[in-house]
PDB file of N, CA and C in Angstrom:
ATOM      1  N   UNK A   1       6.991 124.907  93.324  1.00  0.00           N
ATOM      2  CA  UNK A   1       8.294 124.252  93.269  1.00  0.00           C
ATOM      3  C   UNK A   1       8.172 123.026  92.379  1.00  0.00           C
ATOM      4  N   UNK A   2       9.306 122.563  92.027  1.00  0.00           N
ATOM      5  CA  UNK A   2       9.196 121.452  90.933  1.00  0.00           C
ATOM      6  C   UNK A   2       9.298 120.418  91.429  1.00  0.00           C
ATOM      7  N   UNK A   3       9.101 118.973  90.701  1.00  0.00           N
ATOM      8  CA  UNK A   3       9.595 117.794  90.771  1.00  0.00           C
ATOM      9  C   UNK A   3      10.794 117.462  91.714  1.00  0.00           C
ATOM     10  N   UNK A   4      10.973 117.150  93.032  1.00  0.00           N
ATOM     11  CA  UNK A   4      12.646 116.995  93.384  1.00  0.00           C
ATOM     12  C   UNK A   4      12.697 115.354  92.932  1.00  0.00           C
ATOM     13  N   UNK A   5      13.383 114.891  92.549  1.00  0.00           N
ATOM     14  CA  UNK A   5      14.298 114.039  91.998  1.00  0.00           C
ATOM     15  C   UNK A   5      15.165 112.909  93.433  1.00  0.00           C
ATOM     16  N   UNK A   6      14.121 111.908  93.744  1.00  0.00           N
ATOM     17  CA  UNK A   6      14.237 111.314  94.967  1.00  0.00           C
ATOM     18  C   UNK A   6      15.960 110.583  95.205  1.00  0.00           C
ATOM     19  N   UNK A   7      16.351 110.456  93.937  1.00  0.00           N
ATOM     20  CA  UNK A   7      17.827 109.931  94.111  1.00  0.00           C
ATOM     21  C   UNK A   7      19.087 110.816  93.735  1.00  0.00           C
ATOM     22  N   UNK A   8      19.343 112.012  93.813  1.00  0.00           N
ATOM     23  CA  UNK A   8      20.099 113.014  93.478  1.00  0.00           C
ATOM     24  C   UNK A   8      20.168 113.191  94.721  1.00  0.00           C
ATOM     25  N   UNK A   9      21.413 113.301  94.604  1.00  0.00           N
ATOM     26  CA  UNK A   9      22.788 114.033  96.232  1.00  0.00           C
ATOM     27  C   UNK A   9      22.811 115.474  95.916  1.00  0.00           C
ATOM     28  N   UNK A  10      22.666 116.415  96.218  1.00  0.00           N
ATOM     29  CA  UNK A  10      22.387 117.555  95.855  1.00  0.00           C
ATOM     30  C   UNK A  10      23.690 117.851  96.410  1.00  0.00           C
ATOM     31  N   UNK A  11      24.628 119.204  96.100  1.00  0.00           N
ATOM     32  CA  UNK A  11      26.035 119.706  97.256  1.00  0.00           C
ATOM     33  C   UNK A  11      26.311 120.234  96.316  1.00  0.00           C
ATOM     34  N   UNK A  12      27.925 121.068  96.850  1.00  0.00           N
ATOM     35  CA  UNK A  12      29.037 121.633  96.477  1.00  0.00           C
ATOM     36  C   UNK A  12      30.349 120.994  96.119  1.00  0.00           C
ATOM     37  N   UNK A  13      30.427 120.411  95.017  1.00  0.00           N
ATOM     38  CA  UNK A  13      31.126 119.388  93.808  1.00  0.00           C
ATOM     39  C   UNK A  13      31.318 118.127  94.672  1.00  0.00           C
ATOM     40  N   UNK A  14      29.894 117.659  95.035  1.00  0.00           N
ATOM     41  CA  UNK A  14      29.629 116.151  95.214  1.00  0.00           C
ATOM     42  C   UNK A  14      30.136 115.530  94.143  1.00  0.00           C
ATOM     43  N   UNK A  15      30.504 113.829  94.810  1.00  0.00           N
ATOM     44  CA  UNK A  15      31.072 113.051  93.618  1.00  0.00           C
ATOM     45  C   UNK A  15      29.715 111.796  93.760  1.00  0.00           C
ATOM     46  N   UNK A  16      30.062 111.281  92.627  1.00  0.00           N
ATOM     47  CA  UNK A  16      29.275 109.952  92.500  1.00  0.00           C
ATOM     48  C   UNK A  16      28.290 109.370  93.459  1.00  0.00           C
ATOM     49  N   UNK A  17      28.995 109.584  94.778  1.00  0.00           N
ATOM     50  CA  UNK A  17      28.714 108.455  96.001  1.00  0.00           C
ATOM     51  C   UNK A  17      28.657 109.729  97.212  1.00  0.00           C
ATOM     52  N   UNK A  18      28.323 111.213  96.889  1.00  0.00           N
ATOM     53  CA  UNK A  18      27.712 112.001  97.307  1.00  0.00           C
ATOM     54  C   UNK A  18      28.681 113.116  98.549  1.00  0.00           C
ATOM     55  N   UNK A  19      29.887 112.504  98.281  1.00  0.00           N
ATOM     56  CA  UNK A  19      31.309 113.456  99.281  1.00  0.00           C
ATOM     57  C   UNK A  19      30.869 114.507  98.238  1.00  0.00           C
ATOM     58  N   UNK A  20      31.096 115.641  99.414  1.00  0.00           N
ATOM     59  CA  UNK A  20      31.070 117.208  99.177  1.00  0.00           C
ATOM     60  C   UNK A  20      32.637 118.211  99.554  1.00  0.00           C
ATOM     61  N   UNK A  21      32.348 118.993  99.140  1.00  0.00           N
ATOM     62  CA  UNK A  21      33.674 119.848  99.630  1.00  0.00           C
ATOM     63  C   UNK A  21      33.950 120.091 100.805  1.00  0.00           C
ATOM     64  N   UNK A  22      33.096 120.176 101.677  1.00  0.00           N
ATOM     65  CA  UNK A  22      32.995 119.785 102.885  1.00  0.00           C
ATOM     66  C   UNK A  22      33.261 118.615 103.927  1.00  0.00           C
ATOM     67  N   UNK A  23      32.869 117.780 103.279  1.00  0.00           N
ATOM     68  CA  UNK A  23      33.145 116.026 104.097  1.00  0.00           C
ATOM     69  C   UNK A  23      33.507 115.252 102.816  1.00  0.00           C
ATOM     70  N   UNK A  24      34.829 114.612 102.629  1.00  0.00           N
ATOM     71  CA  UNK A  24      34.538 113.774 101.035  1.00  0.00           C
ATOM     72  C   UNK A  24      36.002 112.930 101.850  1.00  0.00           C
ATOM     73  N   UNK A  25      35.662 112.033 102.969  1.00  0.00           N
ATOM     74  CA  UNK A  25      36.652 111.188 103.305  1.00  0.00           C
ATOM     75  C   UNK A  25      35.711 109.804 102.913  1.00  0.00           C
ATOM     76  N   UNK A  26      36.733 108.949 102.532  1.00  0.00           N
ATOM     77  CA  UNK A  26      36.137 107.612 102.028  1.00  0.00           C
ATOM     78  C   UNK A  26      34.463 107.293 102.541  1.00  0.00           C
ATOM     79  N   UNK A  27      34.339 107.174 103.728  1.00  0.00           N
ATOM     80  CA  UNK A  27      33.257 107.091 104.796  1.00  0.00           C
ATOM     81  C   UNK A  27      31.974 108.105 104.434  1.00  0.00           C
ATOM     82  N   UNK A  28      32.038 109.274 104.037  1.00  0.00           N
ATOM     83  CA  UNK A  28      31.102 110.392 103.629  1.00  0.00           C
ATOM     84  C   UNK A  28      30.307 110.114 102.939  1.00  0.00           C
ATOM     85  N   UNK A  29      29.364 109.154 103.065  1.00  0.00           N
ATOM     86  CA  UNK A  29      28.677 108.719 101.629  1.00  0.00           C
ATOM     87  C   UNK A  29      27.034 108.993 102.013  1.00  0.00           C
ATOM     88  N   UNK A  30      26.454 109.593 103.047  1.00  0.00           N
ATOM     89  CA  UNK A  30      24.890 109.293 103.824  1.00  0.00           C
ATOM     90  C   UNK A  30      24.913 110.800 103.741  1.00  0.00           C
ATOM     91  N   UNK A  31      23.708 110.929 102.771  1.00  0.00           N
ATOM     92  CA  UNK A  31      22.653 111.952 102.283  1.00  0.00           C
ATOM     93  C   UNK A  31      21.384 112.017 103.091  1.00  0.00           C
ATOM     94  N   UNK A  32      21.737 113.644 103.529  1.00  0.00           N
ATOM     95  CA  UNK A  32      20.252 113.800 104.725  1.00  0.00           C
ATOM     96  C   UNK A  32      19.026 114.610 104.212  1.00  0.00           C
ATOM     97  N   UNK A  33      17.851 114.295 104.331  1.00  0.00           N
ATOM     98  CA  UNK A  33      16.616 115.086 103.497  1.00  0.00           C
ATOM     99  C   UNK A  33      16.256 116.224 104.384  1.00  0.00           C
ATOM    100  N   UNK A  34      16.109 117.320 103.533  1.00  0.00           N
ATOM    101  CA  UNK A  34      15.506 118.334 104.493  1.00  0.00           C
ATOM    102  C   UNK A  34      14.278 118.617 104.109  1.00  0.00           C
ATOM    103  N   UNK A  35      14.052 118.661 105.653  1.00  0.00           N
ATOM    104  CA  UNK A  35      12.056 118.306 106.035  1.00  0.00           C
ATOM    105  C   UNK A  35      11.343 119.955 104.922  1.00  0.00           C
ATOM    106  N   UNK A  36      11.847 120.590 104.556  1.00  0.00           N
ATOM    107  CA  UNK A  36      11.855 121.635 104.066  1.00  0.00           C
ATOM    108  C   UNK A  36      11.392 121.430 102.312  1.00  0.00           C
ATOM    109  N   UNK A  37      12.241 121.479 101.733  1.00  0.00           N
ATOM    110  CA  UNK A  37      12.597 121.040 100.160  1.00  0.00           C
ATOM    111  C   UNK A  37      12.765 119.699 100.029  1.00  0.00           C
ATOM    112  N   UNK A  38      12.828 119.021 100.577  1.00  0.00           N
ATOM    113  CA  UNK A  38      12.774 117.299 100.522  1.00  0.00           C
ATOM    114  C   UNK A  38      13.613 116.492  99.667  1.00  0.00           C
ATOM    115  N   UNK A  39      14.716 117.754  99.613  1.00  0.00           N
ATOM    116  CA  UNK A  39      16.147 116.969  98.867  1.00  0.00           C
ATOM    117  C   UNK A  39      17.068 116.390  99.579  1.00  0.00           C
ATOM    118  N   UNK A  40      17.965 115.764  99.121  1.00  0.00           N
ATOM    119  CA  UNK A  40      18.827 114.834  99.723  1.00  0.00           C
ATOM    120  C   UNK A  40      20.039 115.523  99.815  1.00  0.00           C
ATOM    121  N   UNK A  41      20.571 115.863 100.629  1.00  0.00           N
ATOM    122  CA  UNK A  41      22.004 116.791 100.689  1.00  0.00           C
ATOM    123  C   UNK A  41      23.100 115.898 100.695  1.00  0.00           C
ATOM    124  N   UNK A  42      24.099 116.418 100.774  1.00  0.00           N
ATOM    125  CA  UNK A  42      25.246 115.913 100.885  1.00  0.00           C
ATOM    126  C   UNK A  42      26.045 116.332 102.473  1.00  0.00           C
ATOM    127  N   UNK A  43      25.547 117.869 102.682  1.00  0.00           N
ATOM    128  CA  UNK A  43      25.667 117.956 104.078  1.00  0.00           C
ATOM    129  C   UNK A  43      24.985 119.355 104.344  1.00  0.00           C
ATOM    130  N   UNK A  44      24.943 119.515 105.763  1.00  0.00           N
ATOM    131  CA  UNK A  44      23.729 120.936 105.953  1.00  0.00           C
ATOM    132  C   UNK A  44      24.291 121.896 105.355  1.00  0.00           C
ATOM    133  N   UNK A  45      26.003 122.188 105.586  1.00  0.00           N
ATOM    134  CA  UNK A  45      26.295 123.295 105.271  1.00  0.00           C
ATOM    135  C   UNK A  45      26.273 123.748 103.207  1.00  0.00           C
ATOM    136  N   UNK A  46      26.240 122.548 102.308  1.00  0.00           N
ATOM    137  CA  UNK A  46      25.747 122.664 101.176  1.00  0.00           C
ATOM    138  C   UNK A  46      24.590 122.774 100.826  1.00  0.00           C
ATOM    139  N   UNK A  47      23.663 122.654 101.704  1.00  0.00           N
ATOM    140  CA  UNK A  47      22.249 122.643 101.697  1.00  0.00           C
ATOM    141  C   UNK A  47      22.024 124.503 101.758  1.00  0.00           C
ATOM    142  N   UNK A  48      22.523 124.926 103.214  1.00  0.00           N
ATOM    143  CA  UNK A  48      22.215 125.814 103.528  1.00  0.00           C
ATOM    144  C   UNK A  48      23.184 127.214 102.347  1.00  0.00           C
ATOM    145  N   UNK A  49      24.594 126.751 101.686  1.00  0.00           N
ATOM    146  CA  UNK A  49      25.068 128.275 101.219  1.00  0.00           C
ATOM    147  C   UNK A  49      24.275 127.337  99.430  1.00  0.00           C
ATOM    148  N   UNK A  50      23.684 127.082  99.464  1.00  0.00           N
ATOM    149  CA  UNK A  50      22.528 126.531  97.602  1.00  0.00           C
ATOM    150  C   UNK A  50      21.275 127.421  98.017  1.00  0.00           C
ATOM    151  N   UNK A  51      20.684 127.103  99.276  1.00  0.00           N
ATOM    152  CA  UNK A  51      19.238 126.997  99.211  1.00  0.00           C
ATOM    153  C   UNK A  51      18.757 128.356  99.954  1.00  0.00           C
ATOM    154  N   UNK A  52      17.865 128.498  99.798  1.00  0.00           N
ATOM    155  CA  UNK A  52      17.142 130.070 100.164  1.00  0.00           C
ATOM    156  C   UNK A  52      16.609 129.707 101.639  1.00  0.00           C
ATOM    157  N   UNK A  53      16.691 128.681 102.475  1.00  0.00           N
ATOM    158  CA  UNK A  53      16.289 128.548 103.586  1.00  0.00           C
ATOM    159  C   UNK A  53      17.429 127.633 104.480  1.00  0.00           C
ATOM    160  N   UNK A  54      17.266 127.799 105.562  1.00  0.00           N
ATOM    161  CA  UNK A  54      17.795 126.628 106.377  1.00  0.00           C
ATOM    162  C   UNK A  54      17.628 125.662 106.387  1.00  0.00           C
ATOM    163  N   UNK A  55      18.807 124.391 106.585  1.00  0.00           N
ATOM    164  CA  UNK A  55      17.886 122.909 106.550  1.00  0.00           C
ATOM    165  C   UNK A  55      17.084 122.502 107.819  1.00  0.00           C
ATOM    166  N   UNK A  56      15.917 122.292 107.265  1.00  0.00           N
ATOM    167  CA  UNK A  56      15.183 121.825 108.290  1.00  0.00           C
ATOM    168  C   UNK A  56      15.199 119.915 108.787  1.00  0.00           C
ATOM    169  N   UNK A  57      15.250 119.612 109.854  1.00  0.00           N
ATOM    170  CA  UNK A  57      15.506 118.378 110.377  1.00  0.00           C
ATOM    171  C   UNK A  57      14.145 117.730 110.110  1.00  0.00           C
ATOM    172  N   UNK A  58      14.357 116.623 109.920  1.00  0.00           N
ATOM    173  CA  UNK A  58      13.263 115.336 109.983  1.00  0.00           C
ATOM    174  C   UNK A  58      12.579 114.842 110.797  1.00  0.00           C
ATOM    175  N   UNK A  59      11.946 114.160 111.530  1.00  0.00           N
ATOM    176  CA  UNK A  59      11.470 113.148 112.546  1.00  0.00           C
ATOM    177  C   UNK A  59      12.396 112.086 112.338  1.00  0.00           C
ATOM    178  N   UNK A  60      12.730 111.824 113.857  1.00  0.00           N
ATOM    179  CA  UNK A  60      14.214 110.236 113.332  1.00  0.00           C
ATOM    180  C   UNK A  60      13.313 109.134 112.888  1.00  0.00           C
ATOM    181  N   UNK A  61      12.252 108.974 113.234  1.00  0.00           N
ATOM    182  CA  UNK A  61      11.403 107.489 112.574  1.00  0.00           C
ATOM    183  C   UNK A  61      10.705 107.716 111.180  1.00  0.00           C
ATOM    184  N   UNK A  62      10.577 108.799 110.854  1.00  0.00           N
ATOM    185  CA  UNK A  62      10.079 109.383 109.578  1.00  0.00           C
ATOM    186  C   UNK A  62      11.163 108.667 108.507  1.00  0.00           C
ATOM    187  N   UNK A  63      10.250 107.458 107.284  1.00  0.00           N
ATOM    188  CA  UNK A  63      11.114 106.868 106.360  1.00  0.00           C
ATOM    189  C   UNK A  63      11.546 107.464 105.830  1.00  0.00           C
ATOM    190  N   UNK A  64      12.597 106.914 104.783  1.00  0.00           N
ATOM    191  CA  UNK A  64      13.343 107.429 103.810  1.00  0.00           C
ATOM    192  C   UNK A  64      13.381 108.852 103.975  1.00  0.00           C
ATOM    193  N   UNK A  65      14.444 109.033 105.262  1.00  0.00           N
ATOM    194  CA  UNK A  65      15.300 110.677 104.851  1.00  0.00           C
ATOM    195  C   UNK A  65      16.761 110.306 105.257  1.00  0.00           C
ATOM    196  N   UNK A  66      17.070 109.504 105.021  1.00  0.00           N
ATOM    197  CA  UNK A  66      18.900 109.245 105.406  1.00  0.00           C
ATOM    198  C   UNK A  66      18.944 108.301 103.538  1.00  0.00           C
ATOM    199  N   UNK A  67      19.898 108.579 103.028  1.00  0.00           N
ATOM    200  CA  UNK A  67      20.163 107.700 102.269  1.00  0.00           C
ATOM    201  C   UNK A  67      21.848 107.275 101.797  1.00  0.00           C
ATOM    202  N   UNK A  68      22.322 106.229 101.663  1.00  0.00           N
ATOM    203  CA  UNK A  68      23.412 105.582 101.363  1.00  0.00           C
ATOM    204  C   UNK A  68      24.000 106.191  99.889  1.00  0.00           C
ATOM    205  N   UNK A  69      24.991 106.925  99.783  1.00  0.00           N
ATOM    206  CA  UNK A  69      25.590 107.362  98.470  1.00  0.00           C
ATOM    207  C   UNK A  69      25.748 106.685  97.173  1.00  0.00           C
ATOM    208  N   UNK A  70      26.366 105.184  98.153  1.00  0.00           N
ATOM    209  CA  UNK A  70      27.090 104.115  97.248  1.00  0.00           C
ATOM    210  C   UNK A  70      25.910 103.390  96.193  1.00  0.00           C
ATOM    211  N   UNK A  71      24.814 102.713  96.997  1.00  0.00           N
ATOM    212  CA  UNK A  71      23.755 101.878  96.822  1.00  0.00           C
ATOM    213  C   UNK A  71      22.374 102.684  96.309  1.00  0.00           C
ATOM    214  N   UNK A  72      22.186 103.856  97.096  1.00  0.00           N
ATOM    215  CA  UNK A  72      20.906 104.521  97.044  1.00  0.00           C
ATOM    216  C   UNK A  72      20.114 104.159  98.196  1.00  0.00           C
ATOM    217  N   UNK A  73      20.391 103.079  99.169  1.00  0.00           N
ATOM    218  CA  UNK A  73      19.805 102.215  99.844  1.00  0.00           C
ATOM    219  C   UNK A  73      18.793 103.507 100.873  1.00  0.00           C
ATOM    220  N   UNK A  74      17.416 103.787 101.052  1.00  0.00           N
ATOM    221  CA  UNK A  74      16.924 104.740 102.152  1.00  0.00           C
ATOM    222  C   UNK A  74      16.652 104.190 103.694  1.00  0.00           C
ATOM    223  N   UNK A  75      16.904 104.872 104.184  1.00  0.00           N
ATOM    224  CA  UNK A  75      16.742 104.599 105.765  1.00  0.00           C
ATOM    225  C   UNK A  75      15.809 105.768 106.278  1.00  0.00           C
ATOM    226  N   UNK A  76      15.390 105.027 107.699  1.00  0.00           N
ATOM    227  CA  UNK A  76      14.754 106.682 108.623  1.00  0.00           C
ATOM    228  C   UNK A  76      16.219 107.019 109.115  1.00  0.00           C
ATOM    229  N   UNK A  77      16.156 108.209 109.772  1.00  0.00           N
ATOM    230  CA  UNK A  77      17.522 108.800 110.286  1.00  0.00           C
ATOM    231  C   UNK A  77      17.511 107.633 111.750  1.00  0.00           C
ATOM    232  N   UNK A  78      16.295 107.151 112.118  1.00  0.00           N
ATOM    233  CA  UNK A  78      16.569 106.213 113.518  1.00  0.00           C
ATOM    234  C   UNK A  78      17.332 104.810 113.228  1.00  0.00           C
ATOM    235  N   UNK A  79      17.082 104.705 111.481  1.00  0.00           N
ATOM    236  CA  UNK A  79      17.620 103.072 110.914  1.00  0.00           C
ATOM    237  C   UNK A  79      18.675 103.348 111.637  1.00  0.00           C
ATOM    238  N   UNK A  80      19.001 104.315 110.111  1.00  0.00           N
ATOM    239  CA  UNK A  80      20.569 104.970 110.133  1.00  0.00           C
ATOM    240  C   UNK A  80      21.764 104.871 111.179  1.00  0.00           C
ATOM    241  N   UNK A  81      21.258 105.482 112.100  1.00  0.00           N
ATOM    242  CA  UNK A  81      21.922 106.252 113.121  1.00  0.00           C
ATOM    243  C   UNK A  81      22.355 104.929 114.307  1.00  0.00           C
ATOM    244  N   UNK A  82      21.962 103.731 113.933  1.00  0.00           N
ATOM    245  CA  UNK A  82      22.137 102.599 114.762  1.00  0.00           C
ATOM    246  C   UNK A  82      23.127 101.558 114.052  1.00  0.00           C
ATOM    247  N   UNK A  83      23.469 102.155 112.290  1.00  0.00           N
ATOM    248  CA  UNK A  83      24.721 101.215 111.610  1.00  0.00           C
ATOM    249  C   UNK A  83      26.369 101.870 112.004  1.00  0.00           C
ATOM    250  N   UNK A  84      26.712 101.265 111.160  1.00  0.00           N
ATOM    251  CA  UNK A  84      28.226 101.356 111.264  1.00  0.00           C
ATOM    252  C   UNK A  84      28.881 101.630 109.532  1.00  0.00           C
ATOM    253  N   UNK A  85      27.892 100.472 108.669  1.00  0.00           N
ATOM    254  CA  UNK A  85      27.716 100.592 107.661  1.00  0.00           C
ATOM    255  C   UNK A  85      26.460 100.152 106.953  1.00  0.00           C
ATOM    256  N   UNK A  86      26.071 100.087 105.647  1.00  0.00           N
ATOM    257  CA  UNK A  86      25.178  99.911 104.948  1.00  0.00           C
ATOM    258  C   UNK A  86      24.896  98.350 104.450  1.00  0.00           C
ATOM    259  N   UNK A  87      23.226  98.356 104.923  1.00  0.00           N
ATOM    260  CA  UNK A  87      23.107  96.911 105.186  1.00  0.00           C
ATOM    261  C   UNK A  87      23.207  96.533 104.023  1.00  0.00           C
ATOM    262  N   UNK A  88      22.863  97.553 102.655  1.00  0.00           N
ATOM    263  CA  UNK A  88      22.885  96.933 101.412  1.00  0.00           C
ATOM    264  C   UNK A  88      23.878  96.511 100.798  1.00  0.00           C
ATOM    265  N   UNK A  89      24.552  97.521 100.540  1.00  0.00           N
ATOM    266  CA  UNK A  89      26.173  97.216 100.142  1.00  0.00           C
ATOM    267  C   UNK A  89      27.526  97.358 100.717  1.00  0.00           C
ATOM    268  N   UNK A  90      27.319  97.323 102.297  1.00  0.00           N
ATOM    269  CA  UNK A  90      28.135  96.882 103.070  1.00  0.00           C
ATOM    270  C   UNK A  90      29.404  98.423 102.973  1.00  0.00           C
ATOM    271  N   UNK A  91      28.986  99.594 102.491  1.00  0.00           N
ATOM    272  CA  UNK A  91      29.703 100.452 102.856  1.00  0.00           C
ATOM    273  C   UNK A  91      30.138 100.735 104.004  1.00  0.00           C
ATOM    274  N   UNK A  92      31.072 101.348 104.522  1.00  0.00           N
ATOM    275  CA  UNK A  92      31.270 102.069 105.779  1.00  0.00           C
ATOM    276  C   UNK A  92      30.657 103.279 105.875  1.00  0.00           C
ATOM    277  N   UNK A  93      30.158 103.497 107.377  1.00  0.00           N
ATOM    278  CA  UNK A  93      29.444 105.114 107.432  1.00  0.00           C
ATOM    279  C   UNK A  93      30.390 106.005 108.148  1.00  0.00           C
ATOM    280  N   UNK A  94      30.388 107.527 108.790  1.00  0.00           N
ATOM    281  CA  UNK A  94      31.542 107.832 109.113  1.00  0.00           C
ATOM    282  C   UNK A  94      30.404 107.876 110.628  1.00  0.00           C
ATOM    283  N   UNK A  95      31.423 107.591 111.593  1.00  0.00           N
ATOM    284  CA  UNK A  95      30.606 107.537 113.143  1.00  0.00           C
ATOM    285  C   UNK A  95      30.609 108.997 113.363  1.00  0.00           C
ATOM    286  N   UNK A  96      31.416 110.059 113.119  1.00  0.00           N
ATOM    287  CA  UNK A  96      31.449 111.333 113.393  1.00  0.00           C
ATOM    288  C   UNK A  96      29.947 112.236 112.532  1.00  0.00           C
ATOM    289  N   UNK A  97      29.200 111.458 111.923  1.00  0.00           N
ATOM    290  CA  UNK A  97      28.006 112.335 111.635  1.00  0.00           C
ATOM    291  C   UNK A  97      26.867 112.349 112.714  1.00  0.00           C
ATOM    292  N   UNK A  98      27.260 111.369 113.740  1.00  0.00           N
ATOM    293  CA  UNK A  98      26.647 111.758 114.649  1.00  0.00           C
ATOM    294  C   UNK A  98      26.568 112.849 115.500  1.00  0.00           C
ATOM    295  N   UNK A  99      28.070 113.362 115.358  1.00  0.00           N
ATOM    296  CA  UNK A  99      27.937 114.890 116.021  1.00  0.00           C
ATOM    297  C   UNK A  99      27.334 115.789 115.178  1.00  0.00           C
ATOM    298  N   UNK A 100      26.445 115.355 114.549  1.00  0.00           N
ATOM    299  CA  UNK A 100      25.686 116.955 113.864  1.00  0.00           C
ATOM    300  C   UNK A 100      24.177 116.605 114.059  1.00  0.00           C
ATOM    301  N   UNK A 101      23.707 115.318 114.536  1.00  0.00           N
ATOM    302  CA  UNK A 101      22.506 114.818 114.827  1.00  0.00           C
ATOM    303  C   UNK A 101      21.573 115.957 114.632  1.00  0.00           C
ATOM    304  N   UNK A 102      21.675 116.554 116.008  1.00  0.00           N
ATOM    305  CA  UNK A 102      20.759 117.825 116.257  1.00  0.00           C
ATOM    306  C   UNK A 102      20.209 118.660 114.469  1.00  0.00           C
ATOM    307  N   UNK A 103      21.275 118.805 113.874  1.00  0.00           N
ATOM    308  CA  UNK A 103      20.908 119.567 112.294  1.00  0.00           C
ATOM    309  C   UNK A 103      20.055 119.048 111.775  1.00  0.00           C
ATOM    310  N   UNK A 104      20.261 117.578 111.775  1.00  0.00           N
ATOM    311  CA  UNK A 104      19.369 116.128 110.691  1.00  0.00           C
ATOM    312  C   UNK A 104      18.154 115.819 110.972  1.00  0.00           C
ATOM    313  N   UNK A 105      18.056 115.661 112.770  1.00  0.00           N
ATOM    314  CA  UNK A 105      16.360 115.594 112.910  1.00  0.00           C
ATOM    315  C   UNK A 105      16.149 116.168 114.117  1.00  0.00           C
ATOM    316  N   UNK A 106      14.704 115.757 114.566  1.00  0.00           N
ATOM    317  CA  UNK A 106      14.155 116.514 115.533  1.00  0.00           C
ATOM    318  C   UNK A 106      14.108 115.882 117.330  1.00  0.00           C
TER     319      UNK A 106
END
């Protein structure tokens, strides 16, 4: 496998700041790594109809696998999962990605 490219939002017509066709409300901006291919998604379900495998979840204390769209800023999914928004550039996060926890890590 090649080079993955640590700051690329990977998805299905992601924009700039990493909204997918799937989730692209203002708030949608936190890219999850799969423990798998070690790319940064935009969300599981773009991960999973791109990629030849399922996304596999992270360890929540395991660094840099959550990352901020806007900034690039990396978090563990345990930073993450305790903001509201981004300590760097003060984005908003959406509180509803917590209902997919279970997908993101372990």
């Amino acid at each position: 496998m090649g080079e993955v490219n640590p700051r690329i939002i990977y998805g299905i017509n992601t924009d700039k700041e990493g909204r997918c066709v799937h989730y692209h409300s203002d708030v949608d901006v936190i890219a999850n790594k799969c423990a798998k291919c070690n790319k940064f998604y935009a969300c599981y379900k773009c991960h999973d109809e791109l990629e030849d495998h399922p996304f596999e979840p992270v360890d929540s204390d395991e660094e840099a696998t959550a990352m901020c769209g806007v900034c690039g800023k990396l978090y563990s999914y345990k930073e993450y999962s305790c903001l509201s928004k981004c300590i760097e550039c003060s984005h908003g996060f959406n509180p509803r990605c917590s209902l997919h926890k279970s997908v993101y890590v372990k």
